[in-house]
N, C-alpha and C. Protein backbone atom coordinates (compact mmCIF):
# COMPACT_ATOMS: atom_id res chain seq x y z
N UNK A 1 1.55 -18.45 -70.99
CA UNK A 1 2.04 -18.53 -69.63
C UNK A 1 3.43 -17.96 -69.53
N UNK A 2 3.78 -17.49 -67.93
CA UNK A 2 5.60 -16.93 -68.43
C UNK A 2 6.09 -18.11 -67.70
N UNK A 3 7.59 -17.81 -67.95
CA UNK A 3 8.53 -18.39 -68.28
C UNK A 3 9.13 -18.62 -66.67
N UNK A 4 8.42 -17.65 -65.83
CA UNK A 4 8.93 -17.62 -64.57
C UNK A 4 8.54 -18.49 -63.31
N UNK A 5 9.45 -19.09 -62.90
CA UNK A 5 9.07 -19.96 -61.87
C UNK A 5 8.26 -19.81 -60.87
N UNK A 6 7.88 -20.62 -59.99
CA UNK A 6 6.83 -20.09 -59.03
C UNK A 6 8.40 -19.81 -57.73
N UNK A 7 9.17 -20.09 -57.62
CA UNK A 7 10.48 -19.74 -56.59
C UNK A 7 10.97 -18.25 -56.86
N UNK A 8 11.00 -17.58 -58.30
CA UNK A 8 11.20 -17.00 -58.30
C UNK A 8 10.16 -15.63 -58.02
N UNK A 9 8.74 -16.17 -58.47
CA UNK A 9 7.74 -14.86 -58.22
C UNK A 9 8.06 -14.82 -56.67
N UNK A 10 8.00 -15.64 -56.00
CA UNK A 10 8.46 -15.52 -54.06
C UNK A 10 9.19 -14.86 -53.67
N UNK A 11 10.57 -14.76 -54.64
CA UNK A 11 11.65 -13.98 -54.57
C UNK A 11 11.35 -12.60 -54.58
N UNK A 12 10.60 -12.16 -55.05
CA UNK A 12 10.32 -10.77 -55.93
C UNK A 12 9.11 -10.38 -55.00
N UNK A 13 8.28 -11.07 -54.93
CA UNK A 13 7.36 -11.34 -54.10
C UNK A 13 7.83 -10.94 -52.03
N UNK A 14 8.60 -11.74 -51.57
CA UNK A 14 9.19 -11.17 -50.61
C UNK A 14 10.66 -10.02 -50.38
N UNK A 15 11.01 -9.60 -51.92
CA UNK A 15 11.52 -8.34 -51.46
C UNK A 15 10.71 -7.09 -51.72
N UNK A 16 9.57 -6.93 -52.60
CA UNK A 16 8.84 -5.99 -52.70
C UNK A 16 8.00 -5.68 -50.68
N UNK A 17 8.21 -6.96 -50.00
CA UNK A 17 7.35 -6.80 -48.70
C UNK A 17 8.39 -6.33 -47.90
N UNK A 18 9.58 -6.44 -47.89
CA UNK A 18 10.57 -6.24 -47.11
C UNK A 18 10.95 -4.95 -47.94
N UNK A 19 10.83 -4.52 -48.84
CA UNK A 19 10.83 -3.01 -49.00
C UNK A 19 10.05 -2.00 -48.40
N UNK A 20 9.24 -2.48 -48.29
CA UNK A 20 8.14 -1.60 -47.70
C UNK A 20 7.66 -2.35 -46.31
N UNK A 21 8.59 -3.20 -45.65
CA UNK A 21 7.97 -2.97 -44.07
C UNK A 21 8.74 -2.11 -43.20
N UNK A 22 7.72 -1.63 -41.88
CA UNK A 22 8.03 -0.80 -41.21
C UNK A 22 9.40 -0.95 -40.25
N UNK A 23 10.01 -0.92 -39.70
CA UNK A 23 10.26 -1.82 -38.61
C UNK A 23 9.88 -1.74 -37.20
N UNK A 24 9.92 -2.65 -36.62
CA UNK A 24 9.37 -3.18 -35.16
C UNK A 24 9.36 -1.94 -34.38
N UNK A 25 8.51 -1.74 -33.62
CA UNK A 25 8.27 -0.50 -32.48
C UNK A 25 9.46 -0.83 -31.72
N UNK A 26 10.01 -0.26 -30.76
CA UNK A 26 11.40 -0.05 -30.03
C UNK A 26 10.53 -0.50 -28.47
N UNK A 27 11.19 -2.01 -27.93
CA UNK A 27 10.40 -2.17 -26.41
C UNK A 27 10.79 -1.50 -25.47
N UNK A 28 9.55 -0.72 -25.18
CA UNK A 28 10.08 0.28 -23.74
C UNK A 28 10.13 -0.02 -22.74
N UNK A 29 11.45 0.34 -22.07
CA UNK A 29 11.83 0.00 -20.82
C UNK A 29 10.98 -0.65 -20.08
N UNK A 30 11.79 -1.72 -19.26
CA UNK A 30 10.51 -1.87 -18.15
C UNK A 30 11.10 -1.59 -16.24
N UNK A 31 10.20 -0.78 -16.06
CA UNK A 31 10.55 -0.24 -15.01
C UNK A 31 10.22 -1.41 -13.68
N UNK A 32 11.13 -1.60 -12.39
CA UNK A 32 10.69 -2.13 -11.66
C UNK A 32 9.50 -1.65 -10.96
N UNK A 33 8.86 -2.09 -10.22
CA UNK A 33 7.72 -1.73 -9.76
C UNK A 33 7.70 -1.92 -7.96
N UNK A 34 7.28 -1.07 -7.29
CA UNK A 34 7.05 -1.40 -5.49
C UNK A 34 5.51 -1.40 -5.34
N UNK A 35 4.72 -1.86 -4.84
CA UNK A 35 3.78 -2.46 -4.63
C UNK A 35 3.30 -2.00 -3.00
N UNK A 36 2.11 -1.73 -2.73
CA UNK A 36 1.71 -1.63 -1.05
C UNK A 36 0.26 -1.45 -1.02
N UNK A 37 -0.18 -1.54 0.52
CA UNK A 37 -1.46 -1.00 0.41
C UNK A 37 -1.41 0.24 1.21
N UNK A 38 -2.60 0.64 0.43
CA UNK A 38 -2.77 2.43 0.32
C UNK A 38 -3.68 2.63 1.80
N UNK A 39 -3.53 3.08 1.92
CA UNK A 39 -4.26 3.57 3.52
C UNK A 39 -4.16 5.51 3.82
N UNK A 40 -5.25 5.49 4.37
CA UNK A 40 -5.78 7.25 4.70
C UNK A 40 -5.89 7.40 6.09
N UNK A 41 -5.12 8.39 6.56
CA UNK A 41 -5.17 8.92 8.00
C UNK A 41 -5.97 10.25 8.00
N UNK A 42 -7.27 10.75 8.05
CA UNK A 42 -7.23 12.20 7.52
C UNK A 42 -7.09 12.58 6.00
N UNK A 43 -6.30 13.95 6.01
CA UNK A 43 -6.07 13.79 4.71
C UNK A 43 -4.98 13.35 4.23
N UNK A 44 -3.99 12.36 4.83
CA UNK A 44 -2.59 11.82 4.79
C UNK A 44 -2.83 10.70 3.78
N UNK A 45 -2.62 10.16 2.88
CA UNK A 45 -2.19 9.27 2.03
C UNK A 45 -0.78 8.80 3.24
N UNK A 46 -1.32 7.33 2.52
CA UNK A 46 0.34 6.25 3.18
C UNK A 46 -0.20 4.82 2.43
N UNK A 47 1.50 4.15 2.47
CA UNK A 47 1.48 3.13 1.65
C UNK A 47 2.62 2.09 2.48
N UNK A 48 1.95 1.21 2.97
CA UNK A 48 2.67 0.48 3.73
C UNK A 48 2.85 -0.92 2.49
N UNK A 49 4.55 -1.80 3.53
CA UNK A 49 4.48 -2.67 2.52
C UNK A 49 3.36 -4.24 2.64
N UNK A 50 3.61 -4.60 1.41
CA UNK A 50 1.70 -5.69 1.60
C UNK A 50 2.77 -6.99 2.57
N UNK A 51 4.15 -6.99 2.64
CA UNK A 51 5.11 -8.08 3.52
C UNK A 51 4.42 -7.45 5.35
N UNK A 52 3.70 -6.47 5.10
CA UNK A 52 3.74 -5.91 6.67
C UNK A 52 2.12 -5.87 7.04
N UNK A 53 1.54 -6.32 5.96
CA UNK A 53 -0.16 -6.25 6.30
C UNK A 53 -0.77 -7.35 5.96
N UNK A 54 -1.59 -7.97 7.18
CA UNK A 54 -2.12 -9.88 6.57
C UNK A 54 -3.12 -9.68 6.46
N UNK A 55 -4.03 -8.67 6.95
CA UNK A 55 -5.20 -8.82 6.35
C UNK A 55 -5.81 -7.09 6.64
N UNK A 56 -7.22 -6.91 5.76
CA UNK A 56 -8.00 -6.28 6.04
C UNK A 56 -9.69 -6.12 6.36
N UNK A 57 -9.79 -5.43 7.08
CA UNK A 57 -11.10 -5.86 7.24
C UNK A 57 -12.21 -4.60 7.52
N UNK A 58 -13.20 -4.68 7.77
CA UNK A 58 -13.88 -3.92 8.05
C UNK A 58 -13.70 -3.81 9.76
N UNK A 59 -14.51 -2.80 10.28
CA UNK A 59 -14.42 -2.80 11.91
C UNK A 59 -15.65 -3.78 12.46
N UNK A 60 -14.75 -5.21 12.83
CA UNK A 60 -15.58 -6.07 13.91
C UNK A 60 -16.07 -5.33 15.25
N UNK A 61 -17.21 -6.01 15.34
CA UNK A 61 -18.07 -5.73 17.03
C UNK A 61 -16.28 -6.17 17.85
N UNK A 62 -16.28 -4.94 19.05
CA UNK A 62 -15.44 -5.41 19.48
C UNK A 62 -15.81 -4.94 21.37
N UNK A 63 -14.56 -5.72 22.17
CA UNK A 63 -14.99 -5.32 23.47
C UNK A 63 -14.27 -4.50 24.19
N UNK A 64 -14.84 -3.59 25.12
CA UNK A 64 -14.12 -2.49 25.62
C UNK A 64 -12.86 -3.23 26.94
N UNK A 65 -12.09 -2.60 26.58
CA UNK A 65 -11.12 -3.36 27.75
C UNK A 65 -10.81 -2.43 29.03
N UNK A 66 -11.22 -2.77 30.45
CA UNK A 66 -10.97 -1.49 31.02
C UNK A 66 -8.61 -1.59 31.33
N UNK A 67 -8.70 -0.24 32.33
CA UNK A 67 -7.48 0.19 32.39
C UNK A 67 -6.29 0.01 30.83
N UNK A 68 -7.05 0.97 29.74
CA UNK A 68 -6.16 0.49 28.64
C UNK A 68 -6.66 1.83 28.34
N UNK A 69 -4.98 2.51 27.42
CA UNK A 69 -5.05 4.00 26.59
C UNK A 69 -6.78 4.18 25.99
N UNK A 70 -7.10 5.19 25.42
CA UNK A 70 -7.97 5.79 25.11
C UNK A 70 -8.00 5.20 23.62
N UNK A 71 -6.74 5.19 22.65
CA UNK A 71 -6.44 5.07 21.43
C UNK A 71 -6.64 3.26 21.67
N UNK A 72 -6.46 2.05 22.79
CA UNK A 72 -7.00 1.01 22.39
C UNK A 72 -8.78 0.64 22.34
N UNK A 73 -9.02 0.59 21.57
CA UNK A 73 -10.39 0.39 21.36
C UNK A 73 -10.92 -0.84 22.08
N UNK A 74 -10.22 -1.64 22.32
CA UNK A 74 -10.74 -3.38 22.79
C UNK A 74 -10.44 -4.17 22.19
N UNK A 75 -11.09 -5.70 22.14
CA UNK A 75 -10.60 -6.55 21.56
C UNK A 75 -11.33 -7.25 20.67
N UNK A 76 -10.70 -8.08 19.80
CA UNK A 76 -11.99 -8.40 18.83
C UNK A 76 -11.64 -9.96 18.73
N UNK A 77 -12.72 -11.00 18.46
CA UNK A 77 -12.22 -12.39 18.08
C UNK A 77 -12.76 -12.31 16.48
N UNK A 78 -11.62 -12.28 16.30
CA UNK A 78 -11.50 -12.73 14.52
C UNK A 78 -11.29 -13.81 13.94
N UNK A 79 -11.80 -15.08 13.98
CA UNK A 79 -11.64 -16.14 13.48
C UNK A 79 -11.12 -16.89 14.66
N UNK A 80 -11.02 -17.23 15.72
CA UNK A 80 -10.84 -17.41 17.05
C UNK A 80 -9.56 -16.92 17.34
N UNK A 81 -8.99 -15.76 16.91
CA UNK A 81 -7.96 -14.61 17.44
C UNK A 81 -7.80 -13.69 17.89
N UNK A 82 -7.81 -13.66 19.42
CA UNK A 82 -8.31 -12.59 19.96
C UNK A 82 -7.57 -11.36 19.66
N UNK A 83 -7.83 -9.99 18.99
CA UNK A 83 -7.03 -9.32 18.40
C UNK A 83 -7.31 -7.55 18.67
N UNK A 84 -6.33 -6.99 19.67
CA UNK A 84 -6.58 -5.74 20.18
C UNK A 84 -6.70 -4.69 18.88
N UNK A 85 -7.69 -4.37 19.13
CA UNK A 85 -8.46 -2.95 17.75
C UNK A 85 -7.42 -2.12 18.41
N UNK A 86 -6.83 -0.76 17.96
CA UNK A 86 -6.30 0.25 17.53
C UNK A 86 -6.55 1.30 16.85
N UNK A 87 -7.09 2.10 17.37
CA UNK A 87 -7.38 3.20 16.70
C UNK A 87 -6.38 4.43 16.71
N UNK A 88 -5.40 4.04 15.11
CA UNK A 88 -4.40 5.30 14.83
C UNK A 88 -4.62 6.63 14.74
N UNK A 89 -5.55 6.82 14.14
CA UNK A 89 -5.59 8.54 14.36
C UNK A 89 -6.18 8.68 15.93
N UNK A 90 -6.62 8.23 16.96
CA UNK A 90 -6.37 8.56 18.65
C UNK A 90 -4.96 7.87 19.08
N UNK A 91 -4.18 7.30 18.26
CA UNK A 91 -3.11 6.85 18.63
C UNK A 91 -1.96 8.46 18.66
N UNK A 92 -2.01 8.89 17.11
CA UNK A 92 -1.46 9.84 16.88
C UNK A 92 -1.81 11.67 17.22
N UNK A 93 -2.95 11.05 18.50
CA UNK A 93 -3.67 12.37 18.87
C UNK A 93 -4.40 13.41 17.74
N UNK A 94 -5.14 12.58 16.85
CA UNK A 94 -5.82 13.15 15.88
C UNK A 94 -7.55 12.97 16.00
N UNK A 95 -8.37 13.98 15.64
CA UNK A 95 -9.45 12.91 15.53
C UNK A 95 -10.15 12.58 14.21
N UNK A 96 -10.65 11.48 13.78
CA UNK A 96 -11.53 11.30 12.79
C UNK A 96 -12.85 11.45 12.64
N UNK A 97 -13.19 12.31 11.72
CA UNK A 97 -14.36 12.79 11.38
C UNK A 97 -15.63 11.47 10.55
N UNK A 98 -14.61 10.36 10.37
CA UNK A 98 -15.80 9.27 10.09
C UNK A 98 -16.05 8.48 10.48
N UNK A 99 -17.16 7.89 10.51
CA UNK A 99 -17.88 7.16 11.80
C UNK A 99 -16.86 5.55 11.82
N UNK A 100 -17.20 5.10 13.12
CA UNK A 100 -16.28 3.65 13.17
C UNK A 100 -16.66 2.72 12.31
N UNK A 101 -17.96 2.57 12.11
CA UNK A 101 -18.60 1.52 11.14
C UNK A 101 -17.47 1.81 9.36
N UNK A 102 -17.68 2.82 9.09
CA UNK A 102 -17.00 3.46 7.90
C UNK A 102 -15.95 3.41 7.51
N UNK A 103 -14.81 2.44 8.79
CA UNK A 103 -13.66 2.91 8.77
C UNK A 103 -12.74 1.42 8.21
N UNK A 104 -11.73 1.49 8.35
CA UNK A 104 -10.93 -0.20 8.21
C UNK A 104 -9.58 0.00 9.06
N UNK A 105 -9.64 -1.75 9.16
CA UNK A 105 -8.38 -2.11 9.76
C UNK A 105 -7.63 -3.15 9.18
N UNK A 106 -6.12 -2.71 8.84
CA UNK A 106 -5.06 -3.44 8.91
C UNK A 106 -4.95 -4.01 10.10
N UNK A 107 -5.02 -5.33 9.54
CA UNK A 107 -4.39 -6.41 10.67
C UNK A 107 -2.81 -6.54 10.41
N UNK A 108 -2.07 -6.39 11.48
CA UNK A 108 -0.67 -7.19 11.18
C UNK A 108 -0.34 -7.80 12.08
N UNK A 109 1.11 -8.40 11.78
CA UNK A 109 1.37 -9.48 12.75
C UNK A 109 3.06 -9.00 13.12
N UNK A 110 3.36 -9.00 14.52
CA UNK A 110 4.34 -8.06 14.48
C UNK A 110 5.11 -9.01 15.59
N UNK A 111 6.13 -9.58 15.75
CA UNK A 111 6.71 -10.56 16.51
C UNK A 111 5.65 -11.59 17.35
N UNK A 112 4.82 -12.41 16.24
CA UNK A 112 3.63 -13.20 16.87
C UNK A 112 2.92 -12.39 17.08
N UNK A 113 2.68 -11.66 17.34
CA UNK A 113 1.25 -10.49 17.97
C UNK A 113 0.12 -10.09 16.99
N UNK A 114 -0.61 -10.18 17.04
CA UNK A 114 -1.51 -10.03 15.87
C UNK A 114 -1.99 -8.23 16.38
N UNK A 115 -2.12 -7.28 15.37
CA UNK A 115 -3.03 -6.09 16.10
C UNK A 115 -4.06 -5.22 15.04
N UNK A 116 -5.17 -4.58 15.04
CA UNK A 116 -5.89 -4.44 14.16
C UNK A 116 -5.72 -3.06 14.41
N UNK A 117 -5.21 -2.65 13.12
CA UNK A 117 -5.41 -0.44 13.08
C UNK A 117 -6.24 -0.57 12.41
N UNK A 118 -6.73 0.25 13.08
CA UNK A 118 -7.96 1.18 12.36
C UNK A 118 -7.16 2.70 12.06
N UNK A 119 -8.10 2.72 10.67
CA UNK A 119 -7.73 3.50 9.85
C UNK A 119 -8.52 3.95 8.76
N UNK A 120 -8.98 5.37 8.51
CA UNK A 120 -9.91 6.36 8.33
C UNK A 120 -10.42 5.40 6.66
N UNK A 121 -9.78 5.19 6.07
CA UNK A 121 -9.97 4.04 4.84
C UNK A 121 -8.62 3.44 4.17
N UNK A 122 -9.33 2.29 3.06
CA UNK A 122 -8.19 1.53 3.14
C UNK A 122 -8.16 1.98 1.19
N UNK A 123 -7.02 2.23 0.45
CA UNK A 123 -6.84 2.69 -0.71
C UNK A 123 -6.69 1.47 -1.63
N UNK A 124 -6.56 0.72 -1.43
CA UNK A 124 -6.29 -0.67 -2.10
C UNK A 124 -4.81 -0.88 -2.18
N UNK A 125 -4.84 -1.62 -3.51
CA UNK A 125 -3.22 -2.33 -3.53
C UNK A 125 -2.82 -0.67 -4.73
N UNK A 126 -1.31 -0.41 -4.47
CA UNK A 126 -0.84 1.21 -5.45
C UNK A 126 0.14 0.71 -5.55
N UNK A 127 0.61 0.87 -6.84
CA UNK A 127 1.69 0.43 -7.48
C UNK A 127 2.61 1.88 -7.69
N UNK A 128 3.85 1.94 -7.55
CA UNK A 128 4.98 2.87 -8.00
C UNK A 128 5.83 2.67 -8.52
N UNK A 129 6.42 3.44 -9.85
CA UNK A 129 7.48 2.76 -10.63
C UNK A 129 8.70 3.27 -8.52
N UNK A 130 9.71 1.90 -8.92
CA UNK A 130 10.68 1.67 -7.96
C UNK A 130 11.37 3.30 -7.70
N UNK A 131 12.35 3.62 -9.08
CA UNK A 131 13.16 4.53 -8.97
C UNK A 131 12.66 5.75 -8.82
N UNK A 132 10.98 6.26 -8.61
CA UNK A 132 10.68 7.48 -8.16
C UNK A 132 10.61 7.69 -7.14
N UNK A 133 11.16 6.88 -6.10
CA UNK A 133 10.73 6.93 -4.64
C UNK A 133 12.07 8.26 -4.08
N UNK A 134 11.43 9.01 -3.46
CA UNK A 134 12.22 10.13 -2.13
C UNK A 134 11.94 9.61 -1.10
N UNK A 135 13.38 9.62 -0.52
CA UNK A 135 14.00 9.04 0.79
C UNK A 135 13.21 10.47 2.02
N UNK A 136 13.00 11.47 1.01
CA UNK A 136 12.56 12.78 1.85
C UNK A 136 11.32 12.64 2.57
N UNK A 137 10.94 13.22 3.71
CA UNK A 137 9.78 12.71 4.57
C UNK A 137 8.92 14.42 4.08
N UNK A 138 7.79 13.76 3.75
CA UNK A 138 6.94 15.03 3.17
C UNK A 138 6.26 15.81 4.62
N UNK A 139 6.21 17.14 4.40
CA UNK A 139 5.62 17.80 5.67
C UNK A 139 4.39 16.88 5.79
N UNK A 140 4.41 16.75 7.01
CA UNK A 140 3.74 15.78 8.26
C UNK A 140 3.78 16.29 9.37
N UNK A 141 2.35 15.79 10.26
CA UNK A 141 2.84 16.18 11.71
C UNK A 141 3.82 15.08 12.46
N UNK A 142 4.55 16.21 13.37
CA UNK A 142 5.63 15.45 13.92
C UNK A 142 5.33 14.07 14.59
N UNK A 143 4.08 13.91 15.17
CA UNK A 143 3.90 12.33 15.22
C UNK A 143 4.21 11.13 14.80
N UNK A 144 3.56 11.63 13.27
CA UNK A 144 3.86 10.71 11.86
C UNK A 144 5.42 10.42 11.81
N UNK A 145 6.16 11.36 11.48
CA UNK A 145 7.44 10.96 11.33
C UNK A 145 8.35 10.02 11.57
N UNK A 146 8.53 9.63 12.56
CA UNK A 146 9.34 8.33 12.92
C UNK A 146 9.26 7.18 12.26
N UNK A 147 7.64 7.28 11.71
CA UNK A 147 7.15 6.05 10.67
C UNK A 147 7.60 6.17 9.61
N UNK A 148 8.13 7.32 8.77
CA UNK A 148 7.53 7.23 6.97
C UNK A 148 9.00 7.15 6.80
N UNK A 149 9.24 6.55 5.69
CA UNK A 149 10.76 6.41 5.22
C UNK A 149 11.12 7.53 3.77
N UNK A 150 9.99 7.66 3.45
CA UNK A 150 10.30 8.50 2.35
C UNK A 150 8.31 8.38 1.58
N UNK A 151 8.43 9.03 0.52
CA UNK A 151 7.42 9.36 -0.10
C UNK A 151 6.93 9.04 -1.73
N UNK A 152 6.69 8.53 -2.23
CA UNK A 152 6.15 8.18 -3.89
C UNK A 152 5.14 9.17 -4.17
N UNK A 153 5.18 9.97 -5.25
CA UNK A 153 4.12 10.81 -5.33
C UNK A 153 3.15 10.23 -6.98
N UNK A 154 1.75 10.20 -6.63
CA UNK A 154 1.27 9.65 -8.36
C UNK A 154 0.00 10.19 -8.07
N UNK A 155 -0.59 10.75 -9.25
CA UNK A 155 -1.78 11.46 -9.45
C UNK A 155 -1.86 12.24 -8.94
N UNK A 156 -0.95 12.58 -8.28
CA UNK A 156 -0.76 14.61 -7.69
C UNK A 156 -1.23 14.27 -6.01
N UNK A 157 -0.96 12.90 -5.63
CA UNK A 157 -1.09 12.70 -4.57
C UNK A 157 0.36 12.15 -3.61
N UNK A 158 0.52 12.71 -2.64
CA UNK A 158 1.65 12.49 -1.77
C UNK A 158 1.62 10.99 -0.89
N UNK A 159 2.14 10.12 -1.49
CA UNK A 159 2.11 8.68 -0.70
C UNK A 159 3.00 8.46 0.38
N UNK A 160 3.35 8.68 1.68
CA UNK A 160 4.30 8.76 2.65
C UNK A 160 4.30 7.26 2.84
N UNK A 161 5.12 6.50 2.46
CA UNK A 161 5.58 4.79 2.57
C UNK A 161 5.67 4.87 4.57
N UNK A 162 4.70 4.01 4.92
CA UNK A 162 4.44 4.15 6.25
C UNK A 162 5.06 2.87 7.05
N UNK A 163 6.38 2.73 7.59
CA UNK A 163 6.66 1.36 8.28
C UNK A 163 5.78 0.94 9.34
N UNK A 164 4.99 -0.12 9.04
CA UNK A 164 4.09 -0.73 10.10
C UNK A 164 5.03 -1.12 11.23
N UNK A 165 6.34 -2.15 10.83
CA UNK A 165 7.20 -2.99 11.55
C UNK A 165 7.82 -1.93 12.76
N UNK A 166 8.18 -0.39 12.25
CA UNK A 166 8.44 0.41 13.29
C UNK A 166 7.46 0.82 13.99
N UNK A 167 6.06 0.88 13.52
CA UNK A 167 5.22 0.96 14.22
C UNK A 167 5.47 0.22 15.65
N UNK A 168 5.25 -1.03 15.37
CA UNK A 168 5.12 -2.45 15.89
C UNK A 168 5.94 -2.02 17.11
N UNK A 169 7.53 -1.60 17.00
CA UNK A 169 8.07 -1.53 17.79
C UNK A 169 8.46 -0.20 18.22
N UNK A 170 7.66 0.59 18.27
CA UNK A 170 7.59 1.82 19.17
C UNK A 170 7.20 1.82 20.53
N UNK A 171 7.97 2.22 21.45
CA UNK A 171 7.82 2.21 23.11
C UNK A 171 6.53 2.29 23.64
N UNK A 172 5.95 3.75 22.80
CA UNK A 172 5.21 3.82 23.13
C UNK A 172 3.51 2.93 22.50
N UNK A 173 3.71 2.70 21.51
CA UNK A 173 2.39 1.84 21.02
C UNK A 173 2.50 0.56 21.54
N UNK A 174 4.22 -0.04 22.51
CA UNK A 174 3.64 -1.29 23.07
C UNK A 174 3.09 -1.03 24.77
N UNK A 175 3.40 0.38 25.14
CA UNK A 175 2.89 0.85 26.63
C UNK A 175 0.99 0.62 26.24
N UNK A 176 0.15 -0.14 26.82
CA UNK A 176 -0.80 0.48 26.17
C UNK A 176 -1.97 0.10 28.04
N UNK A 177 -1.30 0.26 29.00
CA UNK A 177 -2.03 -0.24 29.98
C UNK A 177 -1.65 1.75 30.90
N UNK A 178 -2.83 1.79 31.48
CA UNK A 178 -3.04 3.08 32.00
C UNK A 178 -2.36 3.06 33.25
């Protein structure tokens, strides 16, 4: 038998392992993150914030309202809330090529007011690292503009960050009686 302790084979034992370990991978940054839901006007990508959208839904049976813009569609009871449909691309003098059944609406809620856009589809929840965001408003038609604050671009797609809340309070989207 040798002569050597079992404390000492440990010794020898854990510097032969610490000779030969690697060291630790280096933790990469962690970037903040902005968060929204993705929504399609056409071929417009937009990303509003999820603080500005309570719900989504498909397009409820809804009722025609007379003496009201062309772009209000009627009204809908959603859970016993009676809630005026909106249709944004006839809001923004555009038309959509897909059928109403096909389409979705952001519900929001905009000083108590509840209102449902419709909108060509809904992209889900899109995440952007924080610090890639441009304050720059990407060519758009001049309609659009007043809304977008700037733009996130990911997967080679142009995300125009779309303020619902200015929506909300545009002159003209609260004129809505003929």
């Amino acid at each position: 038998m040798s002569d050597v302790s079992p404390l000492v084979l440990l010794r020898e034992l854990e510097a032969r392992v610490r000779s030969n370990v690697i060291g630790l991978p280096e933790q990469e940054k962690i970037s903040e993150t902005w968060s929204g839901i993705g929504f399609r006007l056409g071929q417009h990508y937009f990303v509003a914030p999820m603080s500005e959208v309570t719900e989504l839904l498909r397009v409820p049976a809804y009722t025609r309202l007379p003496n009201v813009k062309p772009w209000v569609l009627g009204v809908s009871n959603i859970r016993g809330r009676l809630i005026p449909i909106i249709d944004l691309n006839s809001f923004f003098a555009y038309d959509s090529t897909d059928p109403i059944r096909s389409r979705r609406i952001l519900v929001i809620d905009h000083h108590g007011q509840s209102d449902g856009l419709v909108v060509d589809g809904v992209e889900g929840m899109q995440y952007f690292i924080a610090d890639t965001f441009d304050e720059a408003v990407p060519e758009l038609p001049d309609e659009l503009t007043p809304f977008i604050l700037g733009h996130f671009v990911k997967d080679r797609k142009i995300w125009s960050r779309f303020s619902l809340k200015t929506l909300g309070d545009y002159e003209q989207f609260q004129e809505v009686a003929v």
